[in-house]
C-alpha atoms as a PDB file:
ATOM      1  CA  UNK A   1      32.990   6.630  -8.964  1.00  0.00           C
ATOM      2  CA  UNK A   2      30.800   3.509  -7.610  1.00  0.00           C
ATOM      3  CA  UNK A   3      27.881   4.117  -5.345  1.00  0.00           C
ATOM      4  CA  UNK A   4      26.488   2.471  -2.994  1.00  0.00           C
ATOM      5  CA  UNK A   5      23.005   0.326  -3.202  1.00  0.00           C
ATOM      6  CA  UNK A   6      21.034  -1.449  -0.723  1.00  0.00           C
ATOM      7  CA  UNK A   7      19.261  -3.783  -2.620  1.00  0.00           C
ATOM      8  CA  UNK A   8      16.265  -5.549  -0.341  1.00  0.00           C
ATOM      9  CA  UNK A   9      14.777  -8.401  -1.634  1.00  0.00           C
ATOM     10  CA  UNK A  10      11.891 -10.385  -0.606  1.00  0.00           C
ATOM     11  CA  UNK A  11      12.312 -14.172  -1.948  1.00  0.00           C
ATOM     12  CA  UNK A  12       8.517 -15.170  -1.337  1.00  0.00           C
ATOM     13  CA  UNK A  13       6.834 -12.296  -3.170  1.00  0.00           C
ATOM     14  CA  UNK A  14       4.672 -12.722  -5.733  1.00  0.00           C
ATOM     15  CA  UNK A  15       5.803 -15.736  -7.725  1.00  0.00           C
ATOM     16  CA  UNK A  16       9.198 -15.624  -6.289  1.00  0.00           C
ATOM     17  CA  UNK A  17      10.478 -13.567  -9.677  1.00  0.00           C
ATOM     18  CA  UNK A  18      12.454 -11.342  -7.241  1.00  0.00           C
ATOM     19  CA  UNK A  19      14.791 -14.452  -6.439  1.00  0.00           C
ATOM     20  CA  UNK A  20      14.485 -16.149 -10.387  1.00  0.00           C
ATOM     21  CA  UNK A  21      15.776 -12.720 -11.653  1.00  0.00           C
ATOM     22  CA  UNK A  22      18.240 -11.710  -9.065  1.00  0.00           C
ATOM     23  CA  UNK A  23      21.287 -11.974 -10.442  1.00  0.00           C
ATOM     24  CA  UNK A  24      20.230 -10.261 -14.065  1.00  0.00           C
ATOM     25  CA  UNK A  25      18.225  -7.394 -11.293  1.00  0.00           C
ATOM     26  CA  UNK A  26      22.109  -7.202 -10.123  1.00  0.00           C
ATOM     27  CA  UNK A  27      23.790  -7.260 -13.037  1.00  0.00           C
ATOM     28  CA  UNK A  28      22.033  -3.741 -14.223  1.00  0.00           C
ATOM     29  CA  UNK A  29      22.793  -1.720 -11.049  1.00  0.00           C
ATOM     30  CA  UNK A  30      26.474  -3.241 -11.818  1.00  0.00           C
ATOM     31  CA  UNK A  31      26.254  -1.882 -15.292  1.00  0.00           C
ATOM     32  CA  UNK A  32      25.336   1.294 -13.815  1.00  0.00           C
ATOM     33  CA  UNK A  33      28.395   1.547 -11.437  1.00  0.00           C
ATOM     34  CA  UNK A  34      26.204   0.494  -8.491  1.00  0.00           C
ATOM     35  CA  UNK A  35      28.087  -1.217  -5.669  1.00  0.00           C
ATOM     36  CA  UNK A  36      25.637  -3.391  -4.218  1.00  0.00           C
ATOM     37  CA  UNK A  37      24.688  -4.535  -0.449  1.00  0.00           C
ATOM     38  CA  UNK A  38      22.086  -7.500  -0.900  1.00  0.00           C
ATOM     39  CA  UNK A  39      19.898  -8.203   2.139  1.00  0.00           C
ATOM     40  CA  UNK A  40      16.966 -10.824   1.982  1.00  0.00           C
ATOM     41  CA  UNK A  41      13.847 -10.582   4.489  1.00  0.00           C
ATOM     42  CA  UNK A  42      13.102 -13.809   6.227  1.00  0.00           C
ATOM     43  CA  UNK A  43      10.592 -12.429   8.379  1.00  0.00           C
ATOM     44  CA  UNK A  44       8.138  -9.581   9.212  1.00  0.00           C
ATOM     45  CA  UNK A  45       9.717  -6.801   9.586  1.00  0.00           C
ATOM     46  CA  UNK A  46      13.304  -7.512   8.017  1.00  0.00           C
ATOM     47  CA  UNK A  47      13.004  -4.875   5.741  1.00  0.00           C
ATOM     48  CA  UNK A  48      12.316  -2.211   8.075  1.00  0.00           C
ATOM     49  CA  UNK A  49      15.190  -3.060   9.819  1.00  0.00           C
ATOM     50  CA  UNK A  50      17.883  -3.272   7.305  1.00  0.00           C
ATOM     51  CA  UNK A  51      16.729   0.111   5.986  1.00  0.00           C
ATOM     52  CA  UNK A  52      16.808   1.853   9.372  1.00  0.00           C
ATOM     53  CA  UNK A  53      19.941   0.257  10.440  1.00  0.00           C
ATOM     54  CA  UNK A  54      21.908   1.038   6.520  1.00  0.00           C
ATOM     55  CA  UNK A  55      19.812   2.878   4.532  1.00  0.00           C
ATOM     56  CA  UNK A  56      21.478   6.485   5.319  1.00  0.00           C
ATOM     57  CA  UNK A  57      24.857   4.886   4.474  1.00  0.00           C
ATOM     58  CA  UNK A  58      23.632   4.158   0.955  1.00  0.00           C
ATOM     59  CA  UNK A  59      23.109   5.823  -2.470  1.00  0.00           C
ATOM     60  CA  UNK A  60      19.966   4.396  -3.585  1.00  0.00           C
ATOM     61  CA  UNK A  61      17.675   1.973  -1.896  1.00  0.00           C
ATOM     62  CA  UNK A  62      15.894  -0.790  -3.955  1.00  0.00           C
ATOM     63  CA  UNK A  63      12.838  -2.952  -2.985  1.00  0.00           C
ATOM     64  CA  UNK A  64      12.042  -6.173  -4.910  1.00  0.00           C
ATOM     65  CA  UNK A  65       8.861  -7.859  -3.814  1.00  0.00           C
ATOM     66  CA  UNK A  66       5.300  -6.733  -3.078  1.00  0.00           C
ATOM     67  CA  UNK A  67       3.759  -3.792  -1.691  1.00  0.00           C
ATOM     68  CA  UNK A  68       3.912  -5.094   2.278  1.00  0.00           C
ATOM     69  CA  UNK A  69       7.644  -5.336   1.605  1.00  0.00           C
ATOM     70  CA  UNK A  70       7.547  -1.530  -0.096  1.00  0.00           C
ATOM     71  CA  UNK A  71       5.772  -0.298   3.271  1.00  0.00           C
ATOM     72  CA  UNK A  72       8.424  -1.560   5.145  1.00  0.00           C
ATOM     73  CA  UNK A  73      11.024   0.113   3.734  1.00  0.00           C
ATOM     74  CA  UNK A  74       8.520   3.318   3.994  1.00  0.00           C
ATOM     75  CA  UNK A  75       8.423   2.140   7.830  1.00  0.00           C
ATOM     76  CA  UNK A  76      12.012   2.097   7.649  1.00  0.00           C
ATOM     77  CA  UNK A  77      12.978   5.292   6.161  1.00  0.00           C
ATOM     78  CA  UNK A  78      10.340   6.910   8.476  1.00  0.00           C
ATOM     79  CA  UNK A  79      11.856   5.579  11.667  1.00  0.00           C
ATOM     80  CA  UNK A  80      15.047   5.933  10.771  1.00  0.00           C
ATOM     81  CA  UNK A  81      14.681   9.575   9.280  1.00  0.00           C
ATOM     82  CA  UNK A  82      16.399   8.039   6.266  1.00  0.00           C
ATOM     83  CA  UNK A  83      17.034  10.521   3.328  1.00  0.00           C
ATOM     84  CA  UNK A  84      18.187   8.061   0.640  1.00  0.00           C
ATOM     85  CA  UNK A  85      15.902   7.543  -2.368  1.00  0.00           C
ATOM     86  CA  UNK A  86      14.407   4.519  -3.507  1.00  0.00           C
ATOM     87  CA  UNK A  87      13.525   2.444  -6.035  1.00  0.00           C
ATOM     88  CA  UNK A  88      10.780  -0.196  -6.003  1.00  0.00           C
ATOM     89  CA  UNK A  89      10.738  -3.621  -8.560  1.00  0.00           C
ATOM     90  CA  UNK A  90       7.109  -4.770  -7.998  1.00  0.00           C
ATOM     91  CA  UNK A  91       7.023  -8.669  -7.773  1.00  0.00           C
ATOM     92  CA  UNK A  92       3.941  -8.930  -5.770  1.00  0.00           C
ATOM     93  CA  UNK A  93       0.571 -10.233  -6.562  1.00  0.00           C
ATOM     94  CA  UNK A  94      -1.016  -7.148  -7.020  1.00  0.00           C
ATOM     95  CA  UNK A  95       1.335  -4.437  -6.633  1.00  0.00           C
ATOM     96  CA  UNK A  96      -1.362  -1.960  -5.937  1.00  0.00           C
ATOM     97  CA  UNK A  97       1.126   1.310  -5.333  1.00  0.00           C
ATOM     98  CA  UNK A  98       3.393   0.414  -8.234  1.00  0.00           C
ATOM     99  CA  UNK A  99      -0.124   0.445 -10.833  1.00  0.00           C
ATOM    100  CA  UNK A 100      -0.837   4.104  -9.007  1.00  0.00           C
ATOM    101  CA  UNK A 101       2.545   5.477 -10.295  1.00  0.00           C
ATOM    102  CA  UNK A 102       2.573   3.445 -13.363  1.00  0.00           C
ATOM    103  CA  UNK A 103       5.998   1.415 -12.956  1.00  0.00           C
ATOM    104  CA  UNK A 104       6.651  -0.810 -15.024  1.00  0.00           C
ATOM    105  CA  UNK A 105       5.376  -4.079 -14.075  1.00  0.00           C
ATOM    106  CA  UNK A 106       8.241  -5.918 -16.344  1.00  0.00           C
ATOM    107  CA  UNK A 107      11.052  -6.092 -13.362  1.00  0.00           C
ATOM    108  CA  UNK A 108      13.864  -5.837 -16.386  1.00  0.00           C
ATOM    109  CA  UNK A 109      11.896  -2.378 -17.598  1.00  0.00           C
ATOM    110  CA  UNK A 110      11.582  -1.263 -13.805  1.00  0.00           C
ATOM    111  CA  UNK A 111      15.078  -1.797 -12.756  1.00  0.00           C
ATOM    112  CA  UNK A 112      16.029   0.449 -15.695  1.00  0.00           C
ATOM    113  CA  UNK A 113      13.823   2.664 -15.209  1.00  0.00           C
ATOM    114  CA  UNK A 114      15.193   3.463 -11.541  1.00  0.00           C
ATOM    115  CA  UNK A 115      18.338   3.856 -13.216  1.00  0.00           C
ATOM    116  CA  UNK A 116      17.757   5.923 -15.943  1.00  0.00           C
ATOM    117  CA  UNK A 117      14.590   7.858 -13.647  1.00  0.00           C
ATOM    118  CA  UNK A 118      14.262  11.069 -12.240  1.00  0.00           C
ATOM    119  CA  UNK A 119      14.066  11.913  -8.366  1.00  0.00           C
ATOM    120  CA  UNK A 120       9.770  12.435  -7.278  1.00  0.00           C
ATOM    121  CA  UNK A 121       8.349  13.256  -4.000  1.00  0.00           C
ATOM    122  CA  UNK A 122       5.487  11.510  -2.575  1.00  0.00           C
ATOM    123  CA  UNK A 123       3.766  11.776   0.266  1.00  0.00           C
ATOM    124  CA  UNK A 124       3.534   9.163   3.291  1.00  0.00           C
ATOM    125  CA  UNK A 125       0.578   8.213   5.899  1.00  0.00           C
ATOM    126  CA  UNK A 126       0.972   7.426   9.264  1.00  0.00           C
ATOM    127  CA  UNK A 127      -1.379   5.483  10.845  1.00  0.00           C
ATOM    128  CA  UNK A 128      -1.127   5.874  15.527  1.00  0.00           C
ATOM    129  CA  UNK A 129       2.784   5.258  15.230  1.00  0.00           C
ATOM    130  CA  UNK A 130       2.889   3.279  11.620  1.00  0.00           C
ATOM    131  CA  UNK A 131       3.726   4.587   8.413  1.00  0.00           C
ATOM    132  CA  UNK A 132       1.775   3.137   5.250  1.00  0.00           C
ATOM    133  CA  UNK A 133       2.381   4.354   1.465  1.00  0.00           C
ATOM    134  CA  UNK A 134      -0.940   3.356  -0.348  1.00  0.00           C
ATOM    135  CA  UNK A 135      -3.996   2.186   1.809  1.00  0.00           C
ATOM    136  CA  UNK A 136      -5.290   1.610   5.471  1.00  0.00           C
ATOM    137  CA  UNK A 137      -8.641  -0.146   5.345  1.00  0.00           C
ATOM    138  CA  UNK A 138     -11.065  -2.275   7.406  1.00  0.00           C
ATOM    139  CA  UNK A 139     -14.429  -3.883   6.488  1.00  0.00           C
ATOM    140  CA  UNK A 140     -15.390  -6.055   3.462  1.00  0.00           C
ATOM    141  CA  UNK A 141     -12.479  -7.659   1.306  1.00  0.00           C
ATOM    142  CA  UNK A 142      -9.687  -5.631   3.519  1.00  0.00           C
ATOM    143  CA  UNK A 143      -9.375  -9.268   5.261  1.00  0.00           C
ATOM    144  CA  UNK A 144      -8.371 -11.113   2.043  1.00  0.00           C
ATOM    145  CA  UNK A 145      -5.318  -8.523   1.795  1.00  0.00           C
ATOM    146  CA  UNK A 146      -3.420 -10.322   4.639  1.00  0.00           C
ATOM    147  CA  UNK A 147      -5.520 -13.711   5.134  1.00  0.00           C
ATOM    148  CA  UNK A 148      -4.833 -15.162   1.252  1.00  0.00           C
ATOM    149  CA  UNK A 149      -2.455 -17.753   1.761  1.00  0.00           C
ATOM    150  CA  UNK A 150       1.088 -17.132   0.053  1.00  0.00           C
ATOM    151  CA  UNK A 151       0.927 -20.416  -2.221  1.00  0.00           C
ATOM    152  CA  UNK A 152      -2.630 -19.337  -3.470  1.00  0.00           C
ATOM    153  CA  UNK A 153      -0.650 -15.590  -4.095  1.00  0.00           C
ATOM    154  CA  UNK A 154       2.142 -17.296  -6.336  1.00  0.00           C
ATOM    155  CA  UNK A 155       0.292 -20.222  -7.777  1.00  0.00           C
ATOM    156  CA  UNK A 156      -2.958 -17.514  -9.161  1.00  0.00           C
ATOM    157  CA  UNK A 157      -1.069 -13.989  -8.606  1.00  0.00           C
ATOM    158  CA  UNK A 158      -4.316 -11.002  -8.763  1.00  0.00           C
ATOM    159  CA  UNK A 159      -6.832 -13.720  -9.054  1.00  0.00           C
ATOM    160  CA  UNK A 160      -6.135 -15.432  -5.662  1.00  0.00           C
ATOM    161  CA  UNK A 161      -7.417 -11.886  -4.003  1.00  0.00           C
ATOM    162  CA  UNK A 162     -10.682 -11.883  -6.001  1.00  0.00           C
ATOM    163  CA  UNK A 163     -11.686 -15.335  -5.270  1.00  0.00           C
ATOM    164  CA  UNK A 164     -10.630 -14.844  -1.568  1.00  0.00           C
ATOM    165  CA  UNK A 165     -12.692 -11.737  -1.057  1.00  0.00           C
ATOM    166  CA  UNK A 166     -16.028 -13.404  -3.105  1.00  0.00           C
ATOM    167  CA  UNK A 167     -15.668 -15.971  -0.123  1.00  0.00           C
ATOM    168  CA  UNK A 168     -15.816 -12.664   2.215  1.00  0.00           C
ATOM    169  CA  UNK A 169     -18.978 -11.671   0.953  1.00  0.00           C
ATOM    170  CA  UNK A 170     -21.733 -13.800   3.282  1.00  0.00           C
ATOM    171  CA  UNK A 171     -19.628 -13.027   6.436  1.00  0.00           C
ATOM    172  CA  UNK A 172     -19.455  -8.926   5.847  1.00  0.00           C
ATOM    173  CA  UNK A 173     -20.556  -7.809   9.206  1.00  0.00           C
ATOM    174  CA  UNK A 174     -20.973  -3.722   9.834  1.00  0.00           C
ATOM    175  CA  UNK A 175     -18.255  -1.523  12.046  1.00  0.00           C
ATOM    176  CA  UNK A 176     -19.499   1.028  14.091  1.00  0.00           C
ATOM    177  CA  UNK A 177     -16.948   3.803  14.127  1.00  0.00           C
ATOM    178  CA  UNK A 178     -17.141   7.519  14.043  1.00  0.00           C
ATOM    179  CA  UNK A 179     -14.547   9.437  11.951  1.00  0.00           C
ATOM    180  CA  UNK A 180     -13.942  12.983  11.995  1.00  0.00           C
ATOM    181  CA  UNK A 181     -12.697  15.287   8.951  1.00  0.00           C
ATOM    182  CA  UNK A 182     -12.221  18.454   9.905  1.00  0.00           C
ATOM    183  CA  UNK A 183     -15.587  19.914  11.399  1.00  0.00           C
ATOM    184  CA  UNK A 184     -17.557  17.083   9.882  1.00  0.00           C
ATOM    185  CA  UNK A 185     -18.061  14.002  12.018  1.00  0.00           C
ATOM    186  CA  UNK A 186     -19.260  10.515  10.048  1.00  0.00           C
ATOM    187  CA  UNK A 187     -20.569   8.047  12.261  1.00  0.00           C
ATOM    188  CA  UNK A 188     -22.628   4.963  12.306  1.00  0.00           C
ATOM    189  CA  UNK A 189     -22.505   1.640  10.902  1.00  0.00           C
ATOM    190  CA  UNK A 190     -20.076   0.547   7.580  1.00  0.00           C
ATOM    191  CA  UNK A 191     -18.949  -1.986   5.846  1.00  0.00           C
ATOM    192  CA  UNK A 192     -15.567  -1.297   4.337  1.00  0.00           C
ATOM    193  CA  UNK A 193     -13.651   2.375   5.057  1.00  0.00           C
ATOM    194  CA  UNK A 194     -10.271   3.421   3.378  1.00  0.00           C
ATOM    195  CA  UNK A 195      -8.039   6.046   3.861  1.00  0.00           C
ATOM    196  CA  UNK A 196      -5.533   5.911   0.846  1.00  0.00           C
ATOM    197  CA  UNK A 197      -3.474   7.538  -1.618  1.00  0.00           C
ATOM    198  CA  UNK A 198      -3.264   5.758  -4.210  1.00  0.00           C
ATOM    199  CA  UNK A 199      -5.785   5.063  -7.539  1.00  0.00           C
ATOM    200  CA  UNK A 200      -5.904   1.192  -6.420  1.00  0.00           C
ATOM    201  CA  UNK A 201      -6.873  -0.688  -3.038  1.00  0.00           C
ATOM    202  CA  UNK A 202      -6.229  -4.461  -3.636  1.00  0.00           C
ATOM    203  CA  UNK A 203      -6.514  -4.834  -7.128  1.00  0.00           C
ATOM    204  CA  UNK A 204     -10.531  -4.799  -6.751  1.00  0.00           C
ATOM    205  CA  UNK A 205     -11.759  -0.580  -5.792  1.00  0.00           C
ATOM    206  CA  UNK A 206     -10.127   1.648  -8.542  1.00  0.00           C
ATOM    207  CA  UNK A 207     -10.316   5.325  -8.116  1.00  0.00           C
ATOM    208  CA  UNK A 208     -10.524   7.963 -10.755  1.00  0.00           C
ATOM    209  CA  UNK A 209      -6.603   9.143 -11.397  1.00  0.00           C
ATOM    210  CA  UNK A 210      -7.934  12.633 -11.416  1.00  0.00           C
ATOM    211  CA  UNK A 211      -9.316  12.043  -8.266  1.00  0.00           C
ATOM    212  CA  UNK A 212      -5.769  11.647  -6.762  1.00  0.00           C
ATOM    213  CA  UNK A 213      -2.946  13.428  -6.430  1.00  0.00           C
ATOM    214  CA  UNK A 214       0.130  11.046  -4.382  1.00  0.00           C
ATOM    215  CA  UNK A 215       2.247  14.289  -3.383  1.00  0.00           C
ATOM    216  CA  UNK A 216      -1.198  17.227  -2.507  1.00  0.00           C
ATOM    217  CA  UNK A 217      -0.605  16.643   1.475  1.00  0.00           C
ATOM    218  CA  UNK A 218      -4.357  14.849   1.289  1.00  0.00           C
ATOM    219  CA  UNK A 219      -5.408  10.990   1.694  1.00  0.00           C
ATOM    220  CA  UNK A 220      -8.521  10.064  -0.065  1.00  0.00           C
ATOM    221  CA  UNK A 221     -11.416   9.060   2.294  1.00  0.00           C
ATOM    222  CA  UNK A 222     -14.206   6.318   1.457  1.00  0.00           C
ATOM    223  CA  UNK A 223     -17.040   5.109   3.688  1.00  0.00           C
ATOM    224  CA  UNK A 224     -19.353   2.584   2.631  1.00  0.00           C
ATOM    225  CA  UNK A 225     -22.863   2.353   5.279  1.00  0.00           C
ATOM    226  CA  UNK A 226     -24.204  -0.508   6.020  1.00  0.00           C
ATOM    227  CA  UNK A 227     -26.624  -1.209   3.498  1.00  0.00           C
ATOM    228  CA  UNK A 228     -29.773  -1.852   4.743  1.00  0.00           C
ATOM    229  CA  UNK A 229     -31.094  -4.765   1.942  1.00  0.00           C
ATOM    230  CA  UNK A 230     -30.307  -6.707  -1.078  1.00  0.00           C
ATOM    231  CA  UNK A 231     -31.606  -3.656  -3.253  1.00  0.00           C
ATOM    232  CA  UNK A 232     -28.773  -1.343  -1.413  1.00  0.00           C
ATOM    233  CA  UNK A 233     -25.788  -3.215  -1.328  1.00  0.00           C
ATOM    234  CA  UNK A 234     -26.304  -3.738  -5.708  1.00  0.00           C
ATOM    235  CA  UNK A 235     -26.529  -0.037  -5.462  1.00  0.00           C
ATOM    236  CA  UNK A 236     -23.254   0.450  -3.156  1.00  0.00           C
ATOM    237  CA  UNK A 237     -21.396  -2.263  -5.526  1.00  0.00           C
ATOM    238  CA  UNK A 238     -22.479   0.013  -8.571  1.00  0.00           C
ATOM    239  CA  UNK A 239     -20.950   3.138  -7.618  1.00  0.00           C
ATOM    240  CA  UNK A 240     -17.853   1.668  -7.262  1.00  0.00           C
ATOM    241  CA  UNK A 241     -17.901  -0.530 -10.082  1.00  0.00           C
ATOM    242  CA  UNK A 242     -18.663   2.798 -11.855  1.00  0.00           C
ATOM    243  CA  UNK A 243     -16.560   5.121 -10.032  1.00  0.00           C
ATOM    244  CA  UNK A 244     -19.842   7.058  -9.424  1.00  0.00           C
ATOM    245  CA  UNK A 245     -18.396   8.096  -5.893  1.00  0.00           C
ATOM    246  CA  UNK A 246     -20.751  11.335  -5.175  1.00  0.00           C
ATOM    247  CA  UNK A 247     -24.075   9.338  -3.818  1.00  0.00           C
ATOM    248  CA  UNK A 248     -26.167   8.658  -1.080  1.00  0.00           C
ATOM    249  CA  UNK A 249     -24.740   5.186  -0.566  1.00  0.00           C
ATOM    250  CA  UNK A 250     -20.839   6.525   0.026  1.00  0.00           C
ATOM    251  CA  UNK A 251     -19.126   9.042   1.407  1.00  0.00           C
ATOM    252  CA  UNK A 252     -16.338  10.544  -0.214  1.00  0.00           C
ATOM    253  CA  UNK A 253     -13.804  13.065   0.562  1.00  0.00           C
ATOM    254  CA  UNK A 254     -10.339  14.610   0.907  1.00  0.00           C
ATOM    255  CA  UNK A 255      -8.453  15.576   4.366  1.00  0.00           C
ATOM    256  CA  UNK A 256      -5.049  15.880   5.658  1.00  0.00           C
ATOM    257  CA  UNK A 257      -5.589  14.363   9.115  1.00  0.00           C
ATOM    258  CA  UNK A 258      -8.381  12.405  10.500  1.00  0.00           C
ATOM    259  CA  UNK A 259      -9.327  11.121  13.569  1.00  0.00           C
ATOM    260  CA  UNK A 260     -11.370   7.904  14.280  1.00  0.00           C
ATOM    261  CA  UNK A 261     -12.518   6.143  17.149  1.00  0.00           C
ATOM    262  CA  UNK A 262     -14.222   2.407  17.417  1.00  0.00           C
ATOM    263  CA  UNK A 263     -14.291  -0.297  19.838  1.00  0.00           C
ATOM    264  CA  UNK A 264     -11.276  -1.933  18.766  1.00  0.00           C
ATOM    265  CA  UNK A 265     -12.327  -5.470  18.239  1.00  0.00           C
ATOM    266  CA  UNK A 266     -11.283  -5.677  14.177  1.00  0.00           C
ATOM    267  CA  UNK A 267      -8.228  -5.231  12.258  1.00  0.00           C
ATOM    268  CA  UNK A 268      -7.240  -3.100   9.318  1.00  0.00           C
ATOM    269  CA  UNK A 269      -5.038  -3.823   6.822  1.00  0.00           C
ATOM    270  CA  UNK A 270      -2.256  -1.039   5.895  1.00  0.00           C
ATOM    271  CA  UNK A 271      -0.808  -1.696   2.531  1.00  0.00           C
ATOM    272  CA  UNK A 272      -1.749  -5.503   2.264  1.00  0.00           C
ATOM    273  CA  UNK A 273      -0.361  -5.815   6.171  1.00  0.00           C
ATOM    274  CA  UNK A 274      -2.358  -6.533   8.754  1.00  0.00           C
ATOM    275  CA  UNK A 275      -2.727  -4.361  11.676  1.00  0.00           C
ATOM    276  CA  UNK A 276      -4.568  -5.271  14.800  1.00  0.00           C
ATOM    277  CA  UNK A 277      -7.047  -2.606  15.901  1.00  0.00           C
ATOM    278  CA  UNK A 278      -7.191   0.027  18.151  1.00  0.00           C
ATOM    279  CA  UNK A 279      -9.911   2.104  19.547  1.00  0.00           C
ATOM    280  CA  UNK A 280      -8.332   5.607  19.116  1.00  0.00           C
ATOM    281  CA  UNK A 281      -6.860   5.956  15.762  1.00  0.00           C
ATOM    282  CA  UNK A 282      -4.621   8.917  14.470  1.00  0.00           C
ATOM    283  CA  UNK A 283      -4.406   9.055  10.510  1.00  0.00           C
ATOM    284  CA  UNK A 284      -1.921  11.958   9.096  1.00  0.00           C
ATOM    285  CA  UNK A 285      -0.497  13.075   5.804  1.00  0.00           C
ATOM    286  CA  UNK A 286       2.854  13.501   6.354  1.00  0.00           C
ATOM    287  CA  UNK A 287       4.126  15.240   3.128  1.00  0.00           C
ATOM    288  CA  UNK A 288       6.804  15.117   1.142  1.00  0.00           C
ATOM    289  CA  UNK A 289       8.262  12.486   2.962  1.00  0.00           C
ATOM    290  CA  UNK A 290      10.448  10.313   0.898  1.00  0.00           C
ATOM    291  CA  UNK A 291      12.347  10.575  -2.692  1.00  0.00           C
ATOM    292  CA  UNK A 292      11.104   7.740  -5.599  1.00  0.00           C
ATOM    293  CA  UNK A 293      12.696   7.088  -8.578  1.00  0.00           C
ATOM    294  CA  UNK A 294      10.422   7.009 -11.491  1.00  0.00           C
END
């Protein structure tokens, strides 16, 4: 008997693959008895949409393009209590979440792979009233995320976000925030914070894969001070070249929910996206929330 797919595909993403391989993407899920329901984002927001308004109605749920597209449909499943699984065909520049849960970066390998896959489930964040899979962050580099222009993304793919966050470097200018985990309350000056789950944050801060865990009900919490010379800010860049992420220069921890308040006059960027800030900021685990196929 045929099912039903929503297939949502992002034609700019990446190198524009998505749209190159489209009809060989297709011709898989046909193979596989898939019935399929094509919709292509023009906009911000598209995908959101299309999986709020049809998602329920379908079998499976793909995503082909980067990982701003993949938080949409998140957004989308999230808003629209959608119980459908997915499956995600990374064709962005960095594909940050899809490296975390080791898909295939091959689109002909992941496509099979959400057909012959198993059913996982993974936690979600949710950021004030915004979902994001991977990664909300503010401060040094989190800028390049949404600010590298799309032809530099498909003309030099991972490369265009390291040479766009080098150029980040002289302008890095502290954010005074405090955060609170728990009992424990952080505050002062820093110059990048993340709140992830996920073993990559834009291709350039790695985290030790025994570090996390995508589906324990925690985020992973960094906060990088201000450094106060030269001398400290080699030492900060260091520890998280080596992963050394016990040390005076960072803080480093696990939480479920955390609260943080600042005077709003920055943005963050959730899963590559940006988001303009906020002084009173709400950041949950919401667990178990949504089916992968891996």
């Amino acid at each position: 008997m045929s099912k039903n797919l929503l297939l949502i595909l992002n034609p700019c993403s990446g190198k524009m693959k998505g749209l190159k391989h489209l009809t060989d993407i297709c011709e898989i899920f046909y193979e596989a008895d898939y019935t399929i329901s094509l919709h292509t984002t023009t906009k911000s927001g598209d995908a959101t949409e299309f999986v709020r308004l049809w998602g329920q109605q379908a079998d499976l749920i793909v995503c082909v393009g980067g990982d701003g597209t993949f938080n949409e449909v998140v957004d989308g499943i999230m808003l629209g209590a959608v119980t459908t699984p997915i499956g995600y065909i990374p064709m962005g520049s960095t594909n940050d979440f899809a490296s975390s849960l080791k898909i295939p970066k091959s689109w002909k390998k992941a496509a099979k792979a959400i057909v012959m896959g198993t059913p996982r489930r993974l936690d979600v964040c949710k950021f004030n009233e915004r979902y994001f899979s991977y990664v909300a962050s503010c401060g040094a580099f989190t800028k390049t995320s949404y600010s590298t222009p799309q032809k530099l993304k498909n003309a030099l793919g991972h490369l265009a976000y390291l040479l766009e966050g080098i150029k980040d470097i002289p302008s890095i200018k502290p954010i005074h925030m405090c955060v609170s985990v728990g009992d424990k309350v952080f505050e002062g000056d820093y110059i990048f914070a993340a709140f992830s789950n996920s073993t990559s944050m834009g291709g350039i801060l790695k985290l030790d894969p025994k570090l996390v865990d995508m589906n324990d009900g925690l985020m992973e919490i960094m906060l990088v001070p201000s450094p106060k010379n030269a001398g400290q800010l080699a030492k900060v860049l260091s520890c998280l070249q080596k992963k050394k992420y016990i040390s005076p220069y960072l803080e480093f921890m696990s939480a479920s929910n955390v609260s943080v308040v600042t005077n709003g006059d920055f943005d963050w960027s959730l899963d590559g996206e940006k988001y303009e800030g906020c002084q009173n900021i709400s950041i949950d685990m919401q667990s178990d929330a949504i089916t992968l196929i891996l």
